[in-house]
C-alpha atoms as a PDB file:
ATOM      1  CA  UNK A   1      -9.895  20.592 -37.084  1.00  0.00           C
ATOM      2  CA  UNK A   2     -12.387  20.415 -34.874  1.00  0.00           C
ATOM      3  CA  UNK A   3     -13.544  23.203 -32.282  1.00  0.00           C
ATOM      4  CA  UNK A   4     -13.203  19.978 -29.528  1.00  0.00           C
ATOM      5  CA  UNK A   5      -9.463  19.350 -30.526  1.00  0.00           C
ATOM      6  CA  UNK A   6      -8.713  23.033 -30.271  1.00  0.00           C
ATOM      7  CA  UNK A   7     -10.290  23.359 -26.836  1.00  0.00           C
ATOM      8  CA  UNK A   8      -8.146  20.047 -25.424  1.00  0.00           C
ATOM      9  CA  UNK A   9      -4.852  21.744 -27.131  1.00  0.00           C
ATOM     10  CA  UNK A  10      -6.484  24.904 -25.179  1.00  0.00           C
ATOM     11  CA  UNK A  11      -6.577  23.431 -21.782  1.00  0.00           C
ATOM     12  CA  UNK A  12      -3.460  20.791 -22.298  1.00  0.00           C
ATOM     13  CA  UNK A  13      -1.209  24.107 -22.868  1.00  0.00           C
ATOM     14  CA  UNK A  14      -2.785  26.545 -20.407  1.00  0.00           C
ATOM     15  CA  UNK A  15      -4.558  29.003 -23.220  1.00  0.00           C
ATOM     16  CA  UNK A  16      -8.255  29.054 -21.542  1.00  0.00           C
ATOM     17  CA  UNK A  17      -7.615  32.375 -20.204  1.00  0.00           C
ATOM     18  CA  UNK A  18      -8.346  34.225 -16.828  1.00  0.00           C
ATOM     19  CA  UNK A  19     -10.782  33.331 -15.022  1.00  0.00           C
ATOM     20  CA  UNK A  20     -10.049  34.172 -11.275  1.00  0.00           C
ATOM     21  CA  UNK A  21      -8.440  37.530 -12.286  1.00  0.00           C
ATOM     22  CA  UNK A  22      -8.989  40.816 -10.525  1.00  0.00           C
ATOM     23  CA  UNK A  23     -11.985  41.561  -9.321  1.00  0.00           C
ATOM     24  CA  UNK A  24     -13.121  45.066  -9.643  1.00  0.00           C
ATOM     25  CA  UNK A  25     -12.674  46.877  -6.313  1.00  0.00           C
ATOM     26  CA  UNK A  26     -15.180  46.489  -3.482  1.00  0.00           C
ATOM     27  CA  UNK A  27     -17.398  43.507  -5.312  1.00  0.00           C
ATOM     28  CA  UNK A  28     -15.875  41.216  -2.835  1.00  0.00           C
ATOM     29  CA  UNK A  29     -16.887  38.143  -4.708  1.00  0.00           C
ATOM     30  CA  UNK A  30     -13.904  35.891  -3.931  1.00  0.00           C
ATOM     31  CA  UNK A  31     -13.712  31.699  -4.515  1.00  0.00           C
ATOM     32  CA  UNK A  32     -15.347  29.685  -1.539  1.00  0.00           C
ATOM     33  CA  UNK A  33     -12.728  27.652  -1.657  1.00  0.00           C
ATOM     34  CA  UNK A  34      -9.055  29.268  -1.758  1.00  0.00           C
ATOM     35  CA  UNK A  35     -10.403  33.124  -1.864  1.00  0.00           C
ATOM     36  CA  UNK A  36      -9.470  34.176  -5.248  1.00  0.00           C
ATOM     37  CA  UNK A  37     -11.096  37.506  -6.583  1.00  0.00           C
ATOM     38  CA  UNK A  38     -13.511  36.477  -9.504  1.00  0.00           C
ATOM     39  CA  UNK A  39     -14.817  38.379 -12.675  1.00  0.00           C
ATOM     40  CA  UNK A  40     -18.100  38.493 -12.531  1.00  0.00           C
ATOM     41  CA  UNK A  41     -19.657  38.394 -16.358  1.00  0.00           C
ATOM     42  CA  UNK A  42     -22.853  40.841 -16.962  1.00  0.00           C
ATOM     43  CA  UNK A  43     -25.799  38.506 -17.435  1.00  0.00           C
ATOM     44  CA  UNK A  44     -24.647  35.388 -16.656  1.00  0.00           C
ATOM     45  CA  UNK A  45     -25.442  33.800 -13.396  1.00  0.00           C
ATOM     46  CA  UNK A  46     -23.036  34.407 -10.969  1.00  0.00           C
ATOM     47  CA  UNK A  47     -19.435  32.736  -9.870  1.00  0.00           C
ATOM     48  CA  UNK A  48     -18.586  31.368  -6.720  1.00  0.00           C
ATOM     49  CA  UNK A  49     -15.556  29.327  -7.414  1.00  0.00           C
ATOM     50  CA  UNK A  50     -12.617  30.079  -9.711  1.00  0.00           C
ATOM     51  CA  UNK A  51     -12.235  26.470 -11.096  1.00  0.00           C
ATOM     52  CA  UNK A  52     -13.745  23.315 -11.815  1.00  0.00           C
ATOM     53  CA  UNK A  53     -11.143  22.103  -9.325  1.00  0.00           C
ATOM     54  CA  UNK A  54     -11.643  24.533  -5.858  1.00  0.00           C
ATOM     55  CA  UNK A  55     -15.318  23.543  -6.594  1.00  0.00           C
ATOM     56  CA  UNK A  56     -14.736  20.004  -6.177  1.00  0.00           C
ATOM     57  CA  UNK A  57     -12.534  20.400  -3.779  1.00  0.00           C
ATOM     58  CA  UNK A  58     -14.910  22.112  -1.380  1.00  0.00           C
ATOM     59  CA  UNK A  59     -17.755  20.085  -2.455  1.00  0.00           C
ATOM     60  CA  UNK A  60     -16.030  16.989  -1.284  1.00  0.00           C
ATOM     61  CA  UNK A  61     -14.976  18.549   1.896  1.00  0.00           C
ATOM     62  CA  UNK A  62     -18.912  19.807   2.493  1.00  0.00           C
ATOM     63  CA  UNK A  63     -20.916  17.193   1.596  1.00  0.00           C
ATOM     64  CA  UNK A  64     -23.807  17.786   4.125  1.00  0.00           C
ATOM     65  CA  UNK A  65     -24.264  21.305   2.200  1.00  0.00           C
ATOM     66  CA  UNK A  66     -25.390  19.247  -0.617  1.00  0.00           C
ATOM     67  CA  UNK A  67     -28.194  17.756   0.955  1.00  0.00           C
ATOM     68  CA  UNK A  68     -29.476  19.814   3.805  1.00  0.00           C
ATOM     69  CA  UNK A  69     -33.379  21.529   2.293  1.00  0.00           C
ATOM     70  CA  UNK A  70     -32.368  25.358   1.759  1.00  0.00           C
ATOM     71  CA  UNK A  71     -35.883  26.404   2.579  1.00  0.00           C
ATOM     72  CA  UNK A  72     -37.460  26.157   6.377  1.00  0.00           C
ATOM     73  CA  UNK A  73     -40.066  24.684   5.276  1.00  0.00           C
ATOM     74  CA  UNK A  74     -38.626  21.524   3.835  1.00  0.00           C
ATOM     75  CA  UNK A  75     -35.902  21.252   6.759  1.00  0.00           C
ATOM     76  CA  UNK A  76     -39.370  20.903   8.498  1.00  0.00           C
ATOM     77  CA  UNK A  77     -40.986  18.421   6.486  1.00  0.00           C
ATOM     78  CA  UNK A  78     -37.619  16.500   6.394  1.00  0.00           C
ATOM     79  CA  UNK A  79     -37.841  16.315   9.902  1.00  0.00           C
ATOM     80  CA  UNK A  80     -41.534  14.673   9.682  1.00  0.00           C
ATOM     81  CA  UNK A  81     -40.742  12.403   7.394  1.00  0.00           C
ATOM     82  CA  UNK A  82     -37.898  11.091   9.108  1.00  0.00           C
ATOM     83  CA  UNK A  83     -40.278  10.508  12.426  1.00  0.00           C
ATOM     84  CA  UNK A  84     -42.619   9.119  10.313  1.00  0.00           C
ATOM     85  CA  UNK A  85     -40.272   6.494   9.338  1.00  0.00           C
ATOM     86  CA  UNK A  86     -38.664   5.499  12.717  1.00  0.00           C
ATOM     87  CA  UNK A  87     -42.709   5.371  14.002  1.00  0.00           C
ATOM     88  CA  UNK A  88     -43.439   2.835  10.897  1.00  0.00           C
ATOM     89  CA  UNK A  89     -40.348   1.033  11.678  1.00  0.00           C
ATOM     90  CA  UNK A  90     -40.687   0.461  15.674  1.00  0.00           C
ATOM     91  CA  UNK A  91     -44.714  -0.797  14.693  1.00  0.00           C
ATOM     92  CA  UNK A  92     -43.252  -3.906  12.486  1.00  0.00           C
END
């Protein structure tokens, strides 16, 4: 058996354990999307939603979030760029 098929026979009867369980009190790192307290594992980077399925969720529902530059200084050559090509645009 392979470790795929045990995994699927995992997930298909509800076996894959606890991942949005308590969270140990005042760490306050709860799911973006429906505010579930989360484990947070030592050493591995760091949770934000408790399931594939809240972080699709809110993904679809904040889609801007996705594309908007996290750093000033991009937002600013964003902006630039995007004058630059309305300019090139009204000279053809």
């Amino acid at each position: 058996m392979t470790k795929d098929a045990v995994g699927a026979f995992c997930r298909r009867n509800g076996l894959t354990g606890n991942m949005a369980g308590k969270a140990p009190e005042g760490t306050g790192s709860r799911c973006k999307e429906c505010g579930a307290a989360l484990v947070q594992a030592d050493g591995m980077k760091t949770r934000v939603f408790c399931s594939a399925q809240c972080r699709k969720k809110w993904w679809k529902e904040h889609p801007i979030s996705r594309i908007e530059p996290k750093i000033p200084a991009l937002k600013e050559r964003a902006k630039v760029a995007a004058y630059a090509r309305v300019s090139m645009e009204n000279t053809l």
